[in-house]
N, C-alpha and C. Protein backbone atom coordinates (compact mmCIF):
# COMPACT_ATOMS: atom_id res chain seq x y z
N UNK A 1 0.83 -1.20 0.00
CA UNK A 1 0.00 0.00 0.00
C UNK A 1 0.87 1.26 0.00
N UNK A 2 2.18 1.45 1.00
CA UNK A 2 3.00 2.28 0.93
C UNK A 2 3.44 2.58 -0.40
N UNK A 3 3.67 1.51 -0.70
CA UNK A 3 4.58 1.81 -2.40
C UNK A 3 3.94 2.13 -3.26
N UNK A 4 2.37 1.80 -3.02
CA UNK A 4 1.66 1.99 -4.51
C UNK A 4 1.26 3.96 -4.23
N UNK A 5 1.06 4.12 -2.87
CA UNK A 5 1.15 5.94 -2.77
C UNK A 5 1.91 6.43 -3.05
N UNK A 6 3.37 5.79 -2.95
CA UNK A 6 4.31 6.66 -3.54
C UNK A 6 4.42 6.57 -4.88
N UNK A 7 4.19 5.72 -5.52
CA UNK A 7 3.79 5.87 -6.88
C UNK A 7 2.85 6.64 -7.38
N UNK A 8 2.11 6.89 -6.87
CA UNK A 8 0.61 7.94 -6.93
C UNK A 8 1.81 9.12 -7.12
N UNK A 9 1.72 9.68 -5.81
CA UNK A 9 2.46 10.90 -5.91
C UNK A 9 3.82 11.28 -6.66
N UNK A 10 4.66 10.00 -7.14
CA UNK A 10 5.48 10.16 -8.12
C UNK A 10 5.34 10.71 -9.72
N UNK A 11 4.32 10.11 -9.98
CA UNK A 11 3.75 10.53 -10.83
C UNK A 11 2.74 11.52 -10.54
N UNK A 12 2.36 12.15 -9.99
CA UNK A 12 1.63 13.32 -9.84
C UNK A 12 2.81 14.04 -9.95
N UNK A 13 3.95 14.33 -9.91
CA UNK A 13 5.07 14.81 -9.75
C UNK A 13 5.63 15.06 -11.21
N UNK A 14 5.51 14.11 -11.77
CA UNK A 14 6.35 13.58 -13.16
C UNK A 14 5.23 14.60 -13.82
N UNK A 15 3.91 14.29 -13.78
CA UNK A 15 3.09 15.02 -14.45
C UNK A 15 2.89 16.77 -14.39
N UNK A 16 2.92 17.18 -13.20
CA UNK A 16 2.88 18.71 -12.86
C UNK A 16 4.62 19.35 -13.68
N UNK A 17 5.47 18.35 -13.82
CA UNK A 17 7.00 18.78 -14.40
C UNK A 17 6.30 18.71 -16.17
N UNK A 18 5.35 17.75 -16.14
CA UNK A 18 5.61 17.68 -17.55
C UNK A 18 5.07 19.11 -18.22
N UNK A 19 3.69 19.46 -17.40
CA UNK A 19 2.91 20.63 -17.45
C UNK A 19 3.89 22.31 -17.48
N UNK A 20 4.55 21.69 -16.57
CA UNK A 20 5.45 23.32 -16.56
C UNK A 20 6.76 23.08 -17.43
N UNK A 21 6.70 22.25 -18.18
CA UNK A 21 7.63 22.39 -19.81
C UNK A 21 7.22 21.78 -20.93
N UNK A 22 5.62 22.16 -20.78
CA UNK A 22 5.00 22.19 -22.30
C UNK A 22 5.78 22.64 -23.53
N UNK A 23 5.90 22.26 -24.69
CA UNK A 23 6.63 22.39 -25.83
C UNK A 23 5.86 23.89 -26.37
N UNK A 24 4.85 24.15 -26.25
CA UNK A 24 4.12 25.20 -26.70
C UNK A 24 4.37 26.52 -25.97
N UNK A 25 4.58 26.09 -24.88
CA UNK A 25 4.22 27.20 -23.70
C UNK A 25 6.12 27.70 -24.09
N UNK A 26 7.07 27.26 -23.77
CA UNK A 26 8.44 27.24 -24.21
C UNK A 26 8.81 28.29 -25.54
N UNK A 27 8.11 27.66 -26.79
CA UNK A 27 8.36 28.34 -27.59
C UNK A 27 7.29 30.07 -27.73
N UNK A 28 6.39 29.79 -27.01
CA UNK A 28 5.81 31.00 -26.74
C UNK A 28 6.64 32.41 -26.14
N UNK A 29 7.40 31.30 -25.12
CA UNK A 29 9.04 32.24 -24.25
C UNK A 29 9.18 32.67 -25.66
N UNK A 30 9.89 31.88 -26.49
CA UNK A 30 10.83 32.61 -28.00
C UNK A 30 10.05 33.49 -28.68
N UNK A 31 9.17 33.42 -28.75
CA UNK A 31 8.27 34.61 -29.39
C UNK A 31 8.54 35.54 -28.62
N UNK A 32 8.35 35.62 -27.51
CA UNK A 32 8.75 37.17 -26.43
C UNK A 32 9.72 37.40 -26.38
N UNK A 33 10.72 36.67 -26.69
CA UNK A 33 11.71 37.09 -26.56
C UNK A 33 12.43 37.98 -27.85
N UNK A 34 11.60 37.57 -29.10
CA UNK A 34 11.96 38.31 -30.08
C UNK A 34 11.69 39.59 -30.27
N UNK A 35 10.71 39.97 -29.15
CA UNK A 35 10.77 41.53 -28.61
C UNK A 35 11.56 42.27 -28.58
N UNK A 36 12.85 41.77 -27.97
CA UNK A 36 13.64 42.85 -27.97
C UNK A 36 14.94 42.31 -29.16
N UNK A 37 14.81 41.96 -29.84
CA UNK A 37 15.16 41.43 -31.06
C UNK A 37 15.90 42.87 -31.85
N UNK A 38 17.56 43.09 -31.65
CA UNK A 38 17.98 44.56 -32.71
C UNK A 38 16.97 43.82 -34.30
N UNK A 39 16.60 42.83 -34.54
CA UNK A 39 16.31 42.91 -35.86
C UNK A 39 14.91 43.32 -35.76
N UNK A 40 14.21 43.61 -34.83
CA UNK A 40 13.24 44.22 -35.05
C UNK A 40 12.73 45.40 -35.46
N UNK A 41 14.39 46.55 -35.46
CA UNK A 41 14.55 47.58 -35.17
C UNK A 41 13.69 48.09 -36.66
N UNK A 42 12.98 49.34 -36.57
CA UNK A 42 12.19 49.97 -37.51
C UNK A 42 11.02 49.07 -37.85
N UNK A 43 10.78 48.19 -36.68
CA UNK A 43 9.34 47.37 -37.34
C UNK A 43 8.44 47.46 -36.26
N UNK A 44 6.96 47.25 -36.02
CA UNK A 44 5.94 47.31 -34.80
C UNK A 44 6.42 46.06 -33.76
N UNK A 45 7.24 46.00 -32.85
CA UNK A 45 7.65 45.25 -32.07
C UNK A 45 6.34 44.55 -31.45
N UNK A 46 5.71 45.38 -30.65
CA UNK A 46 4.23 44.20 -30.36
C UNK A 46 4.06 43.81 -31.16
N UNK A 47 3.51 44.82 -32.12
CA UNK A 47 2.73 43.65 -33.38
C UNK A 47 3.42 42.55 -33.98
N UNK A 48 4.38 43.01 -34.50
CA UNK A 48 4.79 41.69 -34.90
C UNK A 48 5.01 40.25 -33.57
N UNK A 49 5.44 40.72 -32.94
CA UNK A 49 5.84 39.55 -31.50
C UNK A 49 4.28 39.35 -31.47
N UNK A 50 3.61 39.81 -31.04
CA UNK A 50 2.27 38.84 -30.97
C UNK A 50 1.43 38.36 -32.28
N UNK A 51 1.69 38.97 -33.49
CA UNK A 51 1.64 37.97 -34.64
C UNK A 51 2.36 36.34 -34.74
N UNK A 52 3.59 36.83 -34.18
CA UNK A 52 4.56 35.77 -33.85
C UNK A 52 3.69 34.75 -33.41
N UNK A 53 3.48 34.96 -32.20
CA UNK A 53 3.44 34.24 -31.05
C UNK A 53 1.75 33.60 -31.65
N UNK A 54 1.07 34.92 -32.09
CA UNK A 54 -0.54 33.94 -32.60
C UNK A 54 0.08 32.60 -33.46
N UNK A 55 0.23 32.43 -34.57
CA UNK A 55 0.62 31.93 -35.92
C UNK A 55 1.36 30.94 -34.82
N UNK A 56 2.83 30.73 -34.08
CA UNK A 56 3.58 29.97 -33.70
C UNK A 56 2.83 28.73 -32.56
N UNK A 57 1.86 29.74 -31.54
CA UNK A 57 1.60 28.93 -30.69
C UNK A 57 0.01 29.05 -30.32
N UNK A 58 -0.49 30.54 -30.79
CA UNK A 58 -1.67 30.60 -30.09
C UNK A 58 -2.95 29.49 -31.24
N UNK A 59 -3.03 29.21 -32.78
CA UNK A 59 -3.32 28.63 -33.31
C UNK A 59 -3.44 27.31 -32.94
N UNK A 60 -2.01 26.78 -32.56
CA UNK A 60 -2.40 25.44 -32.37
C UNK A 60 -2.57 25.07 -30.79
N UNK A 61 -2.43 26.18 -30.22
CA UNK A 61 -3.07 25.56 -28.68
C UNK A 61 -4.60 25.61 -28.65
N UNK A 62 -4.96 26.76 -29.70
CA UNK A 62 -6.85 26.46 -29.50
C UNK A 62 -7.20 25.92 -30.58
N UNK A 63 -6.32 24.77 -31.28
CA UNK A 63 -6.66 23.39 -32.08
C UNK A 63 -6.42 22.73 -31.10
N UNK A 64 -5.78 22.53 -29.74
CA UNK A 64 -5.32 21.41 -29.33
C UNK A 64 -6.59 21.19 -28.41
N UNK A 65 -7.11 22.99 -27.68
CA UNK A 65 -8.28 22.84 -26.90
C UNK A 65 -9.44 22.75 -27.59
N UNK A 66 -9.74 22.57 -28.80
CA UNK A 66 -11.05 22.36 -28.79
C UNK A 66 -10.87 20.61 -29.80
N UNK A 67 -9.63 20.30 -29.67
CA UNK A 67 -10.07 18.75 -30.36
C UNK A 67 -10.17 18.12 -28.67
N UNK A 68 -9.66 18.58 -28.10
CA UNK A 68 -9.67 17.71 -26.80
C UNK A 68 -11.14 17.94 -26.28
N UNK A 69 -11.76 19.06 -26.71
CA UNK A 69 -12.90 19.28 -25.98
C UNK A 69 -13.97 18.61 -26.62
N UNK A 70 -13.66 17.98 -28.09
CA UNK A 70 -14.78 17.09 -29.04
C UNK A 70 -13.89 15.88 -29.49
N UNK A 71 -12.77 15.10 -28.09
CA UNK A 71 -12.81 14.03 -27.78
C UNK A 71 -12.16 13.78 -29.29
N UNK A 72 -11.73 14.56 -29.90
CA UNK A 72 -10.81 13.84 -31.28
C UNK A 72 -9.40 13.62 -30.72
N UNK A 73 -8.65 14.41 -29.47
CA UNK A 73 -7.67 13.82 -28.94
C UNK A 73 -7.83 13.16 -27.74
N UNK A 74 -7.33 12.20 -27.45
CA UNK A 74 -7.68 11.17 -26.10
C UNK A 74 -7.19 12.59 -24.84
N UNK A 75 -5.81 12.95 -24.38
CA UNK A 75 -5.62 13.46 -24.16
C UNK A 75 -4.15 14.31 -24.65
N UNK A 76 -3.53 15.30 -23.36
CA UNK A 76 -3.13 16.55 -23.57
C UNK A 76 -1.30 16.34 -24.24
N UNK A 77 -0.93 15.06 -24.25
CA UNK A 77 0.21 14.22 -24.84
C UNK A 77 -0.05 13.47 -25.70
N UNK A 78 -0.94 13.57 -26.51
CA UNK A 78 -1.17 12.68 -27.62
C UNK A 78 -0.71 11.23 -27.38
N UNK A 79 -1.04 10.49 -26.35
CA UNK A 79 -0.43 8.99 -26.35
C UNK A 79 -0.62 8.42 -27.46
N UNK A 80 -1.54 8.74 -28.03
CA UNK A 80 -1.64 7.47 -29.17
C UNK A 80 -1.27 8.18 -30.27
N UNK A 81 0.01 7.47 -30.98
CA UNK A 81 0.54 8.64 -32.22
C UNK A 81 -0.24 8.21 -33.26
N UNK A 82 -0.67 7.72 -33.48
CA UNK A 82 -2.22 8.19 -34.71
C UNK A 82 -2.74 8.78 -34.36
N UNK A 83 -3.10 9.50 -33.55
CA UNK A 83 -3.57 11.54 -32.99
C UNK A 83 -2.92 12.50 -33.53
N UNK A 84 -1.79 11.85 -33.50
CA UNK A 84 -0.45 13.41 -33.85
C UNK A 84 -0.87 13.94 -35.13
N UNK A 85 -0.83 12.88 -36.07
CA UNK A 85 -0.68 13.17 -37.62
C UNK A 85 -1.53 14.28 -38.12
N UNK A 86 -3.14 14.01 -37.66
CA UNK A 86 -3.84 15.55 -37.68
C UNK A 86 -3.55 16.60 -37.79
N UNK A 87 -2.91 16.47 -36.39
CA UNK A 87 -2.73 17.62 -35.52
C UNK A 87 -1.55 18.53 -36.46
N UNK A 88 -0.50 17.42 -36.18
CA UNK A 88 0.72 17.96 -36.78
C UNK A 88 0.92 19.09 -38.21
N UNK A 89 -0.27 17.95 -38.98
CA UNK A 89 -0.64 18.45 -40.14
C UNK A 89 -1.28 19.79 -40.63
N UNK A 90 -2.56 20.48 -39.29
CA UNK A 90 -2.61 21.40 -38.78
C UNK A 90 -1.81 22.93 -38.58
N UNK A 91 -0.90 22.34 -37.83
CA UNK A 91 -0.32 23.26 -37.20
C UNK A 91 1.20 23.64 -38.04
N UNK A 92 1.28 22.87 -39.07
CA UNK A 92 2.33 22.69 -40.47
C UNK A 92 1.57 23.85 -41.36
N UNK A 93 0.17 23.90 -41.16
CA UNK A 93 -0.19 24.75 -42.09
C UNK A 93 -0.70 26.10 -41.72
N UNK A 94 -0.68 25.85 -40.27
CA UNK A 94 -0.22 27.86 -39.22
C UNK A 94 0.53 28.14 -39.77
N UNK A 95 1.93 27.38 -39.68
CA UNK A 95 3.50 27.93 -39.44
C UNK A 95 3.38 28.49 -40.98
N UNK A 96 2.74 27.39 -42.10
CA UNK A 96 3.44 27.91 -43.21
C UNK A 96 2.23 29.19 -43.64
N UNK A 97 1.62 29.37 -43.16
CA UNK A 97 0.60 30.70 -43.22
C UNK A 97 1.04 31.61 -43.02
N UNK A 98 1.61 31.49 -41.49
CA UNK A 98 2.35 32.22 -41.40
C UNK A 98 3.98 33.14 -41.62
N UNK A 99 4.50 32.54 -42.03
CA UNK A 99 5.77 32.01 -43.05
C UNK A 99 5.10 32.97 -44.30
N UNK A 100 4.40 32.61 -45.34
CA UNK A 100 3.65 33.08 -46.35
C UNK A 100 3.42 34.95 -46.23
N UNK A 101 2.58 34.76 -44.87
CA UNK A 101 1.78 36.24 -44.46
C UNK A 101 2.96 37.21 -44.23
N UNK A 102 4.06 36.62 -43.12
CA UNK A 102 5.49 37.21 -43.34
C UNK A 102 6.22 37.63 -43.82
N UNK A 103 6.31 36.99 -44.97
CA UNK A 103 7.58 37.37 -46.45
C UNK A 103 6.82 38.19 -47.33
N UNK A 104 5.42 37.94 -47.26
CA UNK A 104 4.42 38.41 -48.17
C UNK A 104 4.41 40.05 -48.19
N UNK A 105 4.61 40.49 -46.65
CA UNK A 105 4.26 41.58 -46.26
C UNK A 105 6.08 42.63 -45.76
N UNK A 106 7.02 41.63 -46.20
CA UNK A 106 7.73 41.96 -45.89
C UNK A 106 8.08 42.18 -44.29
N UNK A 107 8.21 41.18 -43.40
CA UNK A 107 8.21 41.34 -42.42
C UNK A 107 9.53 41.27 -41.72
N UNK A 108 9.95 40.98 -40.67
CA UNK A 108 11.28 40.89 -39.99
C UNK A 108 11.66 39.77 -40.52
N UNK A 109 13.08 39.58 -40.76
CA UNK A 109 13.84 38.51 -40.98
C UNK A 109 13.55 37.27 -39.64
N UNK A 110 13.94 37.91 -38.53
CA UNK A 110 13.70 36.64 -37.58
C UNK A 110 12.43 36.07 -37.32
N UNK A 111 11.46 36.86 -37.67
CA UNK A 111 10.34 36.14 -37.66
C UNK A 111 9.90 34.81 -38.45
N UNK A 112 10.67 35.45 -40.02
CA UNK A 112 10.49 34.17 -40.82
C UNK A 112 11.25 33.18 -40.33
N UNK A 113 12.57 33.12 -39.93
CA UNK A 113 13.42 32.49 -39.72
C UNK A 113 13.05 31.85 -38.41
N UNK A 114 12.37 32.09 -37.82
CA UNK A 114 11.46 31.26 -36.47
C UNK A 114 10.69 30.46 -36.83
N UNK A 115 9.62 31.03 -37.91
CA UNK A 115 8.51 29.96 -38.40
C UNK A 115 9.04 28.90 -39.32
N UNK A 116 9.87 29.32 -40.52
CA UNK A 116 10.70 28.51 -41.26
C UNK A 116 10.97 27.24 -40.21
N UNK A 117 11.61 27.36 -39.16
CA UNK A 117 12.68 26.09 -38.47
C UNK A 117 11.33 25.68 -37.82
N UNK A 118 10.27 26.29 -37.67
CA UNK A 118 9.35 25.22 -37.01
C UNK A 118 8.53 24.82 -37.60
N UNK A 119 8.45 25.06 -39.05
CA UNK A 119 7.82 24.14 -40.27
C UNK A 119 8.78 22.73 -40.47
N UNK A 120 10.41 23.06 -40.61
CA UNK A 120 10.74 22.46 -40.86
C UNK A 120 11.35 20.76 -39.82
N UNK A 121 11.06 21.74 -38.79
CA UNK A 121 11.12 20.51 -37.53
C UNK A 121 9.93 19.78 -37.67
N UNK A 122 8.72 20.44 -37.68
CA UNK A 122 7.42 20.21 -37.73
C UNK A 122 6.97 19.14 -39.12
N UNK A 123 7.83 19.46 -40.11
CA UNK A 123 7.95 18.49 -41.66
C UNK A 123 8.75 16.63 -40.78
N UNK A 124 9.97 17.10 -40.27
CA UNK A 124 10.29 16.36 -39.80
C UNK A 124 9.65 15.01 -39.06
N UNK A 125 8.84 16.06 -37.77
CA UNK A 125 8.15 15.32 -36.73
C UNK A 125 7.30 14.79 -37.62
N UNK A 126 6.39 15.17 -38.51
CA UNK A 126 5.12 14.48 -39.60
C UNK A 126 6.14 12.97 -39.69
N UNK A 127 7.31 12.89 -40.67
CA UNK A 127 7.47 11.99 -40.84
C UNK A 127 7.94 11.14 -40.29
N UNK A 128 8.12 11.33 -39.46
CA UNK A 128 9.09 10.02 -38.40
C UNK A 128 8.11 9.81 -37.50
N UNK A 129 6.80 10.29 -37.69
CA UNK A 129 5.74 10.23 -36.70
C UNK A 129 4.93 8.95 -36.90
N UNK A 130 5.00 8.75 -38.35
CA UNK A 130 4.34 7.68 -39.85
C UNK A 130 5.13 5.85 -38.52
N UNK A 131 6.12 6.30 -38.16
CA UNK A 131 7.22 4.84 -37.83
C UNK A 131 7.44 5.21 -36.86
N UNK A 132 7.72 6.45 -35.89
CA UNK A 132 7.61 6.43 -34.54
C UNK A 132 7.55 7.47 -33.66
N UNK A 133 7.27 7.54 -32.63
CA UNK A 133 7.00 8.44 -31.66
C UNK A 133 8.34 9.30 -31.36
N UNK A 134 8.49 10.66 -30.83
CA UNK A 134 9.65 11.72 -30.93
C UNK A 134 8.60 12.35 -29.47
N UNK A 135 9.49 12.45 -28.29
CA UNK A 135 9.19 13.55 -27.34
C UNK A 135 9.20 14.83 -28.22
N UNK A 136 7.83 15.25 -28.13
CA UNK A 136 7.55 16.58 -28.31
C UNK A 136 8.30 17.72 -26.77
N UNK A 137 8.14 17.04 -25.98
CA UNK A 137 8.23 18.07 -24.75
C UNK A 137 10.24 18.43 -24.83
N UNK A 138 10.78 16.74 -25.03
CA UNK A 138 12.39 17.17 -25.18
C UNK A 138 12.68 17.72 -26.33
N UNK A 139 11.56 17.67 -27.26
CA UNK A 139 11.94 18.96 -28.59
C UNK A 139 12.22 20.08 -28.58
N UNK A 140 10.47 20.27 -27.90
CA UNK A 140 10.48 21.62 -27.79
C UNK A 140 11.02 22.59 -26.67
N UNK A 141 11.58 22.15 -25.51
CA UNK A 141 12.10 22.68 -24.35
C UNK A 141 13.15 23.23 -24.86
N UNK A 142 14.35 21.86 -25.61
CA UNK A 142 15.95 21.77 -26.54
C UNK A 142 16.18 22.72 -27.24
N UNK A 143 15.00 23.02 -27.96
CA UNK A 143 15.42 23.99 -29.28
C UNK A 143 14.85 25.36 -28.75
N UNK A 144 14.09 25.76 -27.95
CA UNK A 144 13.80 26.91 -27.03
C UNK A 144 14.61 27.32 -26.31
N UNK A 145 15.18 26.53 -25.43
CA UNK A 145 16.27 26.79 -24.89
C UNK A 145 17.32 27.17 -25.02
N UNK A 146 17.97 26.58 -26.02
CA UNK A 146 19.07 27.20 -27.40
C UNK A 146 18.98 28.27 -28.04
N UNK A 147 17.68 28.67 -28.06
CA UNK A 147 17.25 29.57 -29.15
C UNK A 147 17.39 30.95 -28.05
N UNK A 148 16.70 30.86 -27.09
CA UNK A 148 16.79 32.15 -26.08
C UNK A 148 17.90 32.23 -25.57
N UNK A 149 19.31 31.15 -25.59
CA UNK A 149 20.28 31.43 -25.18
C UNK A 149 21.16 32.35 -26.13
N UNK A 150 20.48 31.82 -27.50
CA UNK A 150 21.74 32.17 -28.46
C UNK A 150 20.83 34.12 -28.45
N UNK A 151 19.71 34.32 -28.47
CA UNK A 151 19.26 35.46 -28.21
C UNK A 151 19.53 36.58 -27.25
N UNK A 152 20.05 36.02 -25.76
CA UNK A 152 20.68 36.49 -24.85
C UNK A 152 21.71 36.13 -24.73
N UNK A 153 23.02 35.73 -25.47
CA UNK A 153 24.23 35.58 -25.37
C UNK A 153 24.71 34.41 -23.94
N UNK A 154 23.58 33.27 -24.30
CA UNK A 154 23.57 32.15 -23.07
C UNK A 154 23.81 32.25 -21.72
N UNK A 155 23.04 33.77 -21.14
CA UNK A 155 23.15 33.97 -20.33
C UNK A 155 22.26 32.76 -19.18
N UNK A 156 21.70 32.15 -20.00
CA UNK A 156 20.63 31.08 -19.33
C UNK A 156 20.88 29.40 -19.90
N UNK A 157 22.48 29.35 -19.98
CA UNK A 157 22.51 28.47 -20.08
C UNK A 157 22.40 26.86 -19.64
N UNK A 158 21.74 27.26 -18.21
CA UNK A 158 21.54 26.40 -16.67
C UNK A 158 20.61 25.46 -17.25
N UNK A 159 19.27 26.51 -18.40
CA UNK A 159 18.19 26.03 -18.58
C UNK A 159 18.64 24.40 -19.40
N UNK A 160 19.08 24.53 -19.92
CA UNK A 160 19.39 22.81 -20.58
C UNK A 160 20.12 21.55 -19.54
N UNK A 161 20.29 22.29 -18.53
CA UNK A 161 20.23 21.35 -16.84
C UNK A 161 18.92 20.75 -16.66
N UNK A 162 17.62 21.10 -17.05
CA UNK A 162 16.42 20.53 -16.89
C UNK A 162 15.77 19.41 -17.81
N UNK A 163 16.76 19.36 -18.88
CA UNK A 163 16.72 18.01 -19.84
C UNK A 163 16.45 17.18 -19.19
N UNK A 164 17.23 16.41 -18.18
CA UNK A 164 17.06 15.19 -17.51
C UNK A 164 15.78 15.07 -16.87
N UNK A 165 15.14 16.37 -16.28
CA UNK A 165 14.17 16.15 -15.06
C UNK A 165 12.76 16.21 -15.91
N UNK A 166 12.92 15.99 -17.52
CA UNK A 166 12.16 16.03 -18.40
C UNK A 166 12.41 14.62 -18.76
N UNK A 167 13.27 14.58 -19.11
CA UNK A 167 13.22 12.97 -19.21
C UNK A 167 12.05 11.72 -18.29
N UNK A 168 12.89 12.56 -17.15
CA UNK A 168 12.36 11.62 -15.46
C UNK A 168 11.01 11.51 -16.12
N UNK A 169 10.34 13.11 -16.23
CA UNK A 169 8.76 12.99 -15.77
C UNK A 169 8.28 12.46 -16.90
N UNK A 170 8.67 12.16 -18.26
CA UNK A 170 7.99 11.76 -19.47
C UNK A 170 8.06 10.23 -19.49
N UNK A 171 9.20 9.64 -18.71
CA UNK A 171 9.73 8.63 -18.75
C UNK A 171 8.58 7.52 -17.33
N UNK A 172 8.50 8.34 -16.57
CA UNK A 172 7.95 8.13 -14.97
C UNK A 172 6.50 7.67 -15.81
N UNK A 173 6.10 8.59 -16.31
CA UNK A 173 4.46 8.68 -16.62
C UNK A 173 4.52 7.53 -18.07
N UNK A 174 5.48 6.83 -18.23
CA UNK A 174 5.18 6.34 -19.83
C UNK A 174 5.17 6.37 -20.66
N UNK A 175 5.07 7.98 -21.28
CA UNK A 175 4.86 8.56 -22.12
C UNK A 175 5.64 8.29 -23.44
N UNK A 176 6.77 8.14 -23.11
CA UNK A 176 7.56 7.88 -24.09
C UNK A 176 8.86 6.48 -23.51
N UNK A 177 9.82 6.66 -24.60
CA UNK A 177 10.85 5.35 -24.19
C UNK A 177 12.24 6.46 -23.97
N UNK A 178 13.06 5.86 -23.64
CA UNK A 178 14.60 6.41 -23.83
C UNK A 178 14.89 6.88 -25.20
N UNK A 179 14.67 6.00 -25.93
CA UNK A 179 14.89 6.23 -27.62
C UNK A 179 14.11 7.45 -28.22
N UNK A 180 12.98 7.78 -27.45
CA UNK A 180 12.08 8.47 -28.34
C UNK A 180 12.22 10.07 -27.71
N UNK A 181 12.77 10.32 -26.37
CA UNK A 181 13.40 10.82 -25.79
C UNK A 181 14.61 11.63 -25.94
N UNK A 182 15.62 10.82 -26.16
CA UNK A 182 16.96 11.19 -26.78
C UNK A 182 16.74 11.42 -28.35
N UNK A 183 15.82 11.16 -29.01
CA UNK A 183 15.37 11.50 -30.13
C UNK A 183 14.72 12.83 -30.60
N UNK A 184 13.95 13.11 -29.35
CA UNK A 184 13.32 14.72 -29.47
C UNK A 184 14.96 15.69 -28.99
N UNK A 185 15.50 15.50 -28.46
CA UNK A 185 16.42 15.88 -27.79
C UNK A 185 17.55 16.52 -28.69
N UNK A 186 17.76 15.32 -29.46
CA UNK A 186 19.04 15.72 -30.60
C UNK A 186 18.21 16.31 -31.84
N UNK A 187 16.50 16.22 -32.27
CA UNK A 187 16.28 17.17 -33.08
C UNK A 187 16.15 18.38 -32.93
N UNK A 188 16.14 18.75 -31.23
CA UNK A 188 15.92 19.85 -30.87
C UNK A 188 17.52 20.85 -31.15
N UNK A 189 18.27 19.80 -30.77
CA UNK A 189 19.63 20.57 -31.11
C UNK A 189 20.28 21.00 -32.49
N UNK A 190 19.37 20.01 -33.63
CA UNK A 190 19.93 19.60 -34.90
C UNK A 190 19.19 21.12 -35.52
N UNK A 191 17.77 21.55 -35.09
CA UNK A 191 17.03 22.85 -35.00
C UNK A 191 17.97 23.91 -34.68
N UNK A 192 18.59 23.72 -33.91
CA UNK A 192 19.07 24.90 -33.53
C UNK A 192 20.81 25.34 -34.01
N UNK A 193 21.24 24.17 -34.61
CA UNK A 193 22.23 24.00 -35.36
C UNK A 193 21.89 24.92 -37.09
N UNK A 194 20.36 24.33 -37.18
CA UNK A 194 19.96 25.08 -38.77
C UNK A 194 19.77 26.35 -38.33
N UNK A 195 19.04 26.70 -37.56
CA UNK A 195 18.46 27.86 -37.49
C UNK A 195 20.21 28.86 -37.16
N UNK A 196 21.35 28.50 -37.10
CA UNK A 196 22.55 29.09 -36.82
C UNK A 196 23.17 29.39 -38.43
N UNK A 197 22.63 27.83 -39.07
CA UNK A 197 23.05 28.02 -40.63
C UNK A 197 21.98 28.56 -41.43
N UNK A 198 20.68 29.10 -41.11
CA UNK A 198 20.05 30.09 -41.85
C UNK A 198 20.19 31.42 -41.75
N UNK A 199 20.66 32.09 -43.13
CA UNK A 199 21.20 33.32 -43.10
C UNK A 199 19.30 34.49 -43.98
């Protein structure tokens, strides 16, 4: 009985960690952060940052809340990756809307260059999604993290110390394997490697 409570609360644990490093909520940070962006200079800094941030994250979080709310996703981790593909597919066609609406209008360079790498991670995740599962949460934490470091001159470089305790809680709860794990992990870095070689 002891052990099975502490299992309760272990995973209540694993789960509240997984919640406070949502992949969405993360890259939402990078949108704000492109606020103070010198390449913003001579452009509507709100506006564009919360264009950003609609198109990047606010789109597909109220696809994510209203499929969950008409039961087309089981739940808030997509366990079952025949859920993703939808979704993914979705939110491939924010980014590139937005991407489109961007260049279209002549907008900031980093803006495109934000949506670009998360079409193209996002192209990625589609296909390896077809044969197997990829932590979304060690994706998106990896390449956020990188991204606001390389933005603030890694003054926050501690933040990629929390890899592991992402692992724990994705790993604790099931969610994923080691493989699929260390898999979101190194695309998150491989992201942030392109986004260094896009000029």
């Amino acid at each position: 009985m002891f052990l099975k409570k502490e299992r309760s609360f272990q995973i209540k644990i694993a789960y509240l960690v997984s919640r406070i490093f949502e992949p969405f909520a993360w890259l939402a940070l990078v949108g704000l952060a492109v606020v103070f962006s010198p390449e913003l200079n001579g452009y509507n800094r709100v506006w564009w940052t919360a264009g950003l941030i609609f198109f990047l994250t606010g789109l597909p979080l109220l696809t994510l809340f209203l499929a969950l709310k008409k039961s087309k996703v089981k739940d808030i981790d997509f366990t079952k990756r025949a859920e993703r593909t939808p979704y993914i597919l979705v939110i491939l066609f924010y980014w590139a809307l937005g991407l489109i609406f961007t260049w279209g209008v002549g907008g900031p360079k980093v803006i495109i260059k934000i949506l670009l790498l998360a079409f193209i991670i996002g192209l990625v995740v589609l296909i390896v999604n077809f044969y197997y599962k990829i932590s979304n949460h060690a994706l998106g934490f990896t390449v956020a993290s990188l991204l606001l470091n390389e933005f603030y001159d890694w003054r926050y470089f501690w933040l990629l110390f929390f890899i592991p305790l992402i692992f724990w809680s994705r790993y604790a709860q099931k969610k994923h394997t080691l493989g699929q794990l260390f898999l979101g992990t190194v695309l998150g870095v491989a992201g942030w490697l392109l986004w260094r070689g896009i000029n």
